[in-house]
Protein backbone atom coordinates (compact mmCIF):
# COMPACT_ATOMS: atom_id res chain seq x y z
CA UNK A 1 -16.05 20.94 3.30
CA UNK A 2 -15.93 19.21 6.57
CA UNK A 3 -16.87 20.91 9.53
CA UNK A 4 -14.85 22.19 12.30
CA UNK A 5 -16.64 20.23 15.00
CA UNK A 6 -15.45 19.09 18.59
CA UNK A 7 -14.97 15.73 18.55
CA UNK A 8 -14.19 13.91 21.97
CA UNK A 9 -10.58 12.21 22.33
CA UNK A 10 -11.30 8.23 22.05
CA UNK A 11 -7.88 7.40 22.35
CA UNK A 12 -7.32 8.52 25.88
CA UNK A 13 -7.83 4.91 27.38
CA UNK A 14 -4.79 2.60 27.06
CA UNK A 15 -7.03 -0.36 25.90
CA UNK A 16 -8.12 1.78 23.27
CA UNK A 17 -4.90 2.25 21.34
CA UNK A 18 -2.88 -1.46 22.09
CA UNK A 19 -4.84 -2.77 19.27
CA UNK A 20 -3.04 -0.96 16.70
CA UNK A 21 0.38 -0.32 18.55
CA UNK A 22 0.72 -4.05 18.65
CA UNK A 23 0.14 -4.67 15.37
CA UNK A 24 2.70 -1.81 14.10
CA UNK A 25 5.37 -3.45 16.17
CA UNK A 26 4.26 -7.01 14.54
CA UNK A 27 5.08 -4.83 11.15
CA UNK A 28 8.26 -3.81 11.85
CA UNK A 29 9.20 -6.76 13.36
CA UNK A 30 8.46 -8.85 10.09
CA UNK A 31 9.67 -5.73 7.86
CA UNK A 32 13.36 -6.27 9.46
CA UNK A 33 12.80 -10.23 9.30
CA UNK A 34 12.34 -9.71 5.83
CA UNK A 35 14.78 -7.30 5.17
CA UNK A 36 17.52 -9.68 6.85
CA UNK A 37 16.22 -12.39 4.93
CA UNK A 38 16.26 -11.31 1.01
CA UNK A 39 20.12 -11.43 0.80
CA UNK A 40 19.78 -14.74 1.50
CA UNK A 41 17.37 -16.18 -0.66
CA UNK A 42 19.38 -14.67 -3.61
CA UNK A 43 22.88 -16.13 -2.51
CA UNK A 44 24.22 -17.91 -5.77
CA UNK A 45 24.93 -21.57 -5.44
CA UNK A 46 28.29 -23.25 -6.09
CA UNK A 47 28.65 -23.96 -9.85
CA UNK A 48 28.40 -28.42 -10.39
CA UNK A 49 31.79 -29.70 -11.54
CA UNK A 50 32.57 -29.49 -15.29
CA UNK A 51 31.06 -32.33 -17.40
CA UNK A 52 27.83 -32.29 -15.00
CA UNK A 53 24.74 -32.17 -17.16
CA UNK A 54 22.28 -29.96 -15.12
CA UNK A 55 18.66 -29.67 -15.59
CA UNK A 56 16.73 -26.50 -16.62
CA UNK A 57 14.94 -25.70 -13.63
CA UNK A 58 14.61 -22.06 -13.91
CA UNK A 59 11.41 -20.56 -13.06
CA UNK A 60 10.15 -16.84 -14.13
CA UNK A 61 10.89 -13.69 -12.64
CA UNK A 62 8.80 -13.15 -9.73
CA UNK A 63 7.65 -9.58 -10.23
CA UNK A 64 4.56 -7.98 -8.83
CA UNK A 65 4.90 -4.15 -8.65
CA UNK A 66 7.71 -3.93 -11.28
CA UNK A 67 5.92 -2.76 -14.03
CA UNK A 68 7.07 -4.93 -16.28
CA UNK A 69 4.21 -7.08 -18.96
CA UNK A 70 2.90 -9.76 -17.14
CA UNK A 71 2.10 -12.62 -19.42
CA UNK A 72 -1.56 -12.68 -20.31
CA UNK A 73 -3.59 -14.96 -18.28
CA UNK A 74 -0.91 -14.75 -15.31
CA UNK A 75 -2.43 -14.13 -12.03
CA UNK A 76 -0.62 -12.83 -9.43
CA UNK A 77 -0.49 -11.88 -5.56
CA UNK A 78 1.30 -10.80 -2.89
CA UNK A 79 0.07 -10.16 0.64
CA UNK A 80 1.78 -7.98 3.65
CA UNK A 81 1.71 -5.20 5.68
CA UNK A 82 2.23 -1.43 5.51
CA UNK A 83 2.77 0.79 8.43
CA UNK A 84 1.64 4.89 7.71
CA UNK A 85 3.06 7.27 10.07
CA UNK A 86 0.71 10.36 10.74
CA UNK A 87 2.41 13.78 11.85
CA UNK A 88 1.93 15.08 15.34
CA UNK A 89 -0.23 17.81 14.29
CA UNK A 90 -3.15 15.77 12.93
CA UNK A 91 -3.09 12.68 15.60
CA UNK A 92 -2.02 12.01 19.07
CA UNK A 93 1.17 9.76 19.79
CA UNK A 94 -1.25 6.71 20.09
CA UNK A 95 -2.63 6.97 16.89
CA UNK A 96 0.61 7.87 15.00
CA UNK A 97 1.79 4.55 13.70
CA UNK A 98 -1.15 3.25 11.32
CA UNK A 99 -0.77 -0.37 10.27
CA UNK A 100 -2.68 -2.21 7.92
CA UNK A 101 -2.75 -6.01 6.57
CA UNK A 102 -2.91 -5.90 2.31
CA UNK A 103 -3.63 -8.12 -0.42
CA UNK A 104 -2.10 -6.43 -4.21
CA UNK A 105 -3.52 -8.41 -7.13
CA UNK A 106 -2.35 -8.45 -10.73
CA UNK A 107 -3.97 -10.42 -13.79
CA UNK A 108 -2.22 -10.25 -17.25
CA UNK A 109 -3.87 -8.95 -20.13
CA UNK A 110 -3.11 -8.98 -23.90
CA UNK A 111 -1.42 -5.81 -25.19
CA UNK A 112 0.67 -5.30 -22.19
CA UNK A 113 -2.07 -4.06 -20.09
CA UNK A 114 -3.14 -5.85 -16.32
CA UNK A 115 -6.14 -5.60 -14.36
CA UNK A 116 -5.40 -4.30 -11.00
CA UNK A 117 -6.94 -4.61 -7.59
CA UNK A 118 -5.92 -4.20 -3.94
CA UNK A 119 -7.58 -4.74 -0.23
CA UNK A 120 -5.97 -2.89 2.67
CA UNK A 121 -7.81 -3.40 6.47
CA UNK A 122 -6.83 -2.85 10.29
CA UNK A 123 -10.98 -3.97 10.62
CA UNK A 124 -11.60 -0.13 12.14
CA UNK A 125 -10.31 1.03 8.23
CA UNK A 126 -11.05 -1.12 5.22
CA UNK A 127 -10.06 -0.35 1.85
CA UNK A 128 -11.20 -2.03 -1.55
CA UNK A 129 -9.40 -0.49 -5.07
CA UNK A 130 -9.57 -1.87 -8.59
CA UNK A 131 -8.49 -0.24 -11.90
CA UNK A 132 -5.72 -1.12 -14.73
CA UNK A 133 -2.52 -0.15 -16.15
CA UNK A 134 -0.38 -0.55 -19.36
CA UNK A 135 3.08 -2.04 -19.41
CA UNK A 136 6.23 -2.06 -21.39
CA UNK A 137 9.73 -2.82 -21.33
CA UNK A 138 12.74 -2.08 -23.57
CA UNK A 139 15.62 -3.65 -21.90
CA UNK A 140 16.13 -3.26 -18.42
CA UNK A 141 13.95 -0.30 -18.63
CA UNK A 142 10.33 -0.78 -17.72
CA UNK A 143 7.19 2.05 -17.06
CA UNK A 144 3.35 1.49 -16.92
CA UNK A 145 0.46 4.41 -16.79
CA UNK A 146 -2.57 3.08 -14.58
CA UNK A 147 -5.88 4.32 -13.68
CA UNK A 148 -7.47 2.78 -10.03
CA UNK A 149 -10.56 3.69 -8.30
CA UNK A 150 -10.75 2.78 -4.26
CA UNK A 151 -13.10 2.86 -2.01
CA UNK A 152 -13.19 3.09 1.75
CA UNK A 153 -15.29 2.59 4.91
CA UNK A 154 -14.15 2.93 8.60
CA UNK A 155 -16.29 2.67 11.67
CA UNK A 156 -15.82 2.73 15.38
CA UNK A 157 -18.05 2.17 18.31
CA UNK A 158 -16.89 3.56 21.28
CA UNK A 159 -18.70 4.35 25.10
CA UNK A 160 -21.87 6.89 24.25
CA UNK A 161 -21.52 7.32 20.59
CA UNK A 162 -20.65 4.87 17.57
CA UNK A 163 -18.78 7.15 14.03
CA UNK A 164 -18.42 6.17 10.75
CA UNK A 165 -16.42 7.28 7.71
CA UNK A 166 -16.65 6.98 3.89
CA UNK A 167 -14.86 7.97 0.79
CA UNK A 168 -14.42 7.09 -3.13
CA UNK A 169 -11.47 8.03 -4.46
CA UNK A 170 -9.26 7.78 -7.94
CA UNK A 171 -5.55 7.23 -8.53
CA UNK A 172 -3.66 8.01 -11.88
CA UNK A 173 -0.38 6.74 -11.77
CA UNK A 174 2.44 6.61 -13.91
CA UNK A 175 5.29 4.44 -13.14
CA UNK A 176 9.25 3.32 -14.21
CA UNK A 177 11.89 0.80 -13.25
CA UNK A 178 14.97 -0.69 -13.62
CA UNK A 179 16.15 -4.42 -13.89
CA UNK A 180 19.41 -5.17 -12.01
CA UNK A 181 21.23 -8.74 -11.81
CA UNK A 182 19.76 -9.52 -8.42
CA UNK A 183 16.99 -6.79 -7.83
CA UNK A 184 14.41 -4.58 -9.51
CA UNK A 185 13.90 -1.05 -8.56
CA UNK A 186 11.14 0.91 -9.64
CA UNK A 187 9.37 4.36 -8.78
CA UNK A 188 5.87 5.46 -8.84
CA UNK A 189 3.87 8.82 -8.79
CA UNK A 190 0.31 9.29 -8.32
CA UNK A 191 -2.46 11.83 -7.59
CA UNK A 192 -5.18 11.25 -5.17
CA UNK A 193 -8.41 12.93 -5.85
CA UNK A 194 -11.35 12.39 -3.78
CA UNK A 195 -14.98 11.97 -5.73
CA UNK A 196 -17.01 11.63 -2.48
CA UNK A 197 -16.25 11.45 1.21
CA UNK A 198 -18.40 11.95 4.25
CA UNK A 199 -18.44 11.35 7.82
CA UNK A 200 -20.96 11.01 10.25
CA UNK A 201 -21.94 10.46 14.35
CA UNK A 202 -24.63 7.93 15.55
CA UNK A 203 -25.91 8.57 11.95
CA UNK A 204 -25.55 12.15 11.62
CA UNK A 205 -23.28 13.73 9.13
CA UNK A 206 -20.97 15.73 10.37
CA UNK A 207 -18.84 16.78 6.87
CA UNK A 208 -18.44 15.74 3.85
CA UNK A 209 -16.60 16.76 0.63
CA UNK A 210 -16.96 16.03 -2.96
CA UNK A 211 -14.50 16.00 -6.40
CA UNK A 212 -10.98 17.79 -4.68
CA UNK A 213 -7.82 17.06 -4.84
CA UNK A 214 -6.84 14.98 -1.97
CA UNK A 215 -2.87 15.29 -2.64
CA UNK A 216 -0.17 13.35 -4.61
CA UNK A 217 2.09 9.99 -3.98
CA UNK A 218 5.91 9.03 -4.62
CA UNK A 219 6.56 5.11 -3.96
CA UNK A 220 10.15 3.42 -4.41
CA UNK A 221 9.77 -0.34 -4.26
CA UNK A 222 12.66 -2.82 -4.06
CA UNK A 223 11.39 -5.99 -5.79
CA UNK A 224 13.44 -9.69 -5.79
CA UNK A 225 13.25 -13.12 -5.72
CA UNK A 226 12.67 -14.71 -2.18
CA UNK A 227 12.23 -17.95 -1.30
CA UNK A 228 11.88 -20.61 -4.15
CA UNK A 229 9.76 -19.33 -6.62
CA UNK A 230 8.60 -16.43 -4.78
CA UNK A 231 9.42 -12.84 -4.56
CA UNK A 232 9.27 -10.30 -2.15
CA UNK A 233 9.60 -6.61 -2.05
CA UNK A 234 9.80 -3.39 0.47
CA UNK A 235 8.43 0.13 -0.19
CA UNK A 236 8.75 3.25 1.07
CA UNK A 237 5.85 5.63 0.06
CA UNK A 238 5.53 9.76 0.50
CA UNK A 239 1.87 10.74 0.45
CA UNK A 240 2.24 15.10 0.09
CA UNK A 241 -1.64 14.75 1.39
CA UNK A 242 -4.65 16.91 2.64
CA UNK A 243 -6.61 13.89 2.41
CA UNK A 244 -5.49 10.45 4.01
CA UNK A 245 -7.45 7.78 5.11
CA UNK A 246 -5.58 6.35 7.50
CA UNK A 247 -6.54 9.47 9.65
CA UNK A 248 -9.98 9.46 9.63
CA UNK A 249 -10.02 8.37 13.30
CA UNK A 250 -7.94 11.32 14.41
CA UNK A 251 -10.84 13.52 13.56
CA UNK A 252 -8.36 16.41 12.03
CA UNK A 253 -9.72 19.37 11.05
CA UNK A 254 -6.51 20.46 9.83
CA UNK A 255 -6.75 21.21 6.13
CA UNK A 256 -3.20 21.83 4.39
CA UNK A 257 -0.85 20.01 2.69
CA UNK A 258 1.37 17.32 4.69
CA UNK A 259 3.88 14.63 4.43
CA UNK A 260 2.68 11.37 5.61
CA UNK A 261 5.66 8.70 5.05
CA UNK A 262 4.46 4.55 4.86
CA UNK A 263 6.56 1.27 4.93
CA UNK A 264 5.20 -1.53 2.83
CA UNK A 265 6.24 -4.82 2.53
CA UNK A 266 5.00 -8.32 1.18
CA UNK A 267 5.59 -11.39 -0.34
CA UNK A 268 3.92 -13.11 -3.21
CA UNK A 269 1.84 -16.30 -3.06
C-alpha cells in the first residue's frame, strides 16, 4: 500500500500551475470549436439536376473508436486532447483540470480483430498502452471485447526535491454501438487493475502497490465524418476510480472509490 506520508504542496506558486491551466482552456476551447463544427461538415449537398451523370466519389466510413471491423491491413489514427477533472478532495483547485495531448491507433487484422495502441502526455505524465480487440457487426449494431496493457511514468523536479511516479496497468474492455444516418454512437466499459505501481522522492520510495483493482470505466463516444475524408469524435468518460493517474501529482492519500469525469476529443489523420 502506499504510505501516508507528508508531502509538501508544489502547487502553491502561480507559475507552477499556468502550465496546465492553459492548456485545459486550449482543450475546451478546441472541444467547442469542434463541437460547432461537426454539423457542418455533415450538411448534405444540393442534389445535381436530373440527367446529370455524377461520379462515384464516395470514400469509407471514417470510424476509429466505433467498434466496427476495420478492414485488414487498414491503419488508422486520430490525435486530440482529453481534459480529466479530479474531485476537490484528492487535489487542490490548481490541479483540478488535468489535460493531456493523445495519439489512438488502430491496425486491421483478419478475423475481425485490430491491434490497438494509444500515447497520452502533458510531459509531467506520459502514458504508453498497447493491446487488441475483436470486432463485429450485424447491421447497425456493432460490439468488440479488447484486452490493453499501459504503462505510465510521471516526474517532476521542483525547488529542494525532484519525485517520480510509475505504474503498469491492464484494461479489459467490452464495447457496443450503434450506426445512425449521420453519426455513430457507441459505449464502452472497462476495469482498471493495477499490476505494479510505485512512487518515490529524490530516489527513495515512498509507496508502492502491486496486482489491485484500481476501479472501473464507462465511455460514450460520438463518432462522424468531419472534414473530407476525415472523422472526428467527442467522449465523455466516468472513471468510478481508487487509482488514477492523472493524480499522481496531487500526492492523495485518499484511498476509496471516486468519480473522476474526462472530455475527449480528436480527429483522425
Amino acid at each position: 500500500m502506499f504510505l501516508n506520508l507528508p508531502m509538501p504542496c508544489i502547487w502553491n506558486r502561480p507559475a507552477d500551475c499556468c502550465g496546465l491551466r492553459g492548456c485545459a482552456t486550449l482543450c475546451w476551447g478546441v472541444a467547442l470549436l469542434l463541437l460547432l463544427s461537426q454539423p457542418l461538415a455533415s450538411q448534405p449537398t444540393a442534389p445535381p439536376p436530373p440527367g446529370t451523370a455524377v461520379a462515384n466519389t464516395a470514400t469509407p466510413d471514417p470510424i476509429l473508436l466505433t467498434p466496427r471491423p476495420i478492414p485488414s491491413g487498414d491503419v488508422r489514427a486520430a490525435v486530440g486532447a482529453s481534459i480529466t477533472i479530479l474531485p476537490r478532495i484528492v487535489a487542490e483547485e490548481e490541479l483540478r483540470q488535468v489535460p493531456m495531448v493523445n495519439l489512438e491507433l488502430r491496425y486491421g487484422l483478419p478475423f475481425g480483430f485490430a491491434a490497438t495502441g494509444r500515447v497520452a502526455s502533458n510531459v509531467i505524465t506520459n502514458l504508453a498502452s498497447a493491446g487488441a480487440e475483436w470486432r463485429g457487426k450485424l447491421g447497425r449494431f456493432s460490439a468488440s471485447a479488447g484486452y490493453s496493457v499501459a504503462y505510465w511514468y510521471g516526474f517532476a523536479a521542483f525547488e529542494g526535491f525532484n519525485v517520480d511516479a510509475q505504474s503498469w496497468l491492464t484494461f479489459p474492455a467490452i464495447s457496443a454501438g450503434f450506426d445512425f444516418d449521420d453519426f455513430h454512437l457507441s459505449g464502452r466499459a472497462e476495469a482498471q487493475f493495477v499490476t505494479f505501481r510505485s512512487s518515490a522522492t529524490e530516489g527513495i520510495e515512498t509507496g508502492s502497490d502491486r496486482n489491485v483493482l484500481g476501479g472501473y470505466a464507462f465511455t460514450t463516444t460520438l463518432e462522424q465524418p468531419f472534414w473530407g475524408s476525415t472523422g472526428a469524435f467527442i467522449a465523455l468518460k466516468v472513471y468510478y476510480s481508487r487509482s488514477m493517474y492523472q493524480s499522481w501529482l496531487a500526492f492523495s492519500t485518499f484511498n476509496e472509490f471516486l468519480f473522476y469525469p474526462e472530455f475527449q476529443f480528436g480527429v483522425m489523420l
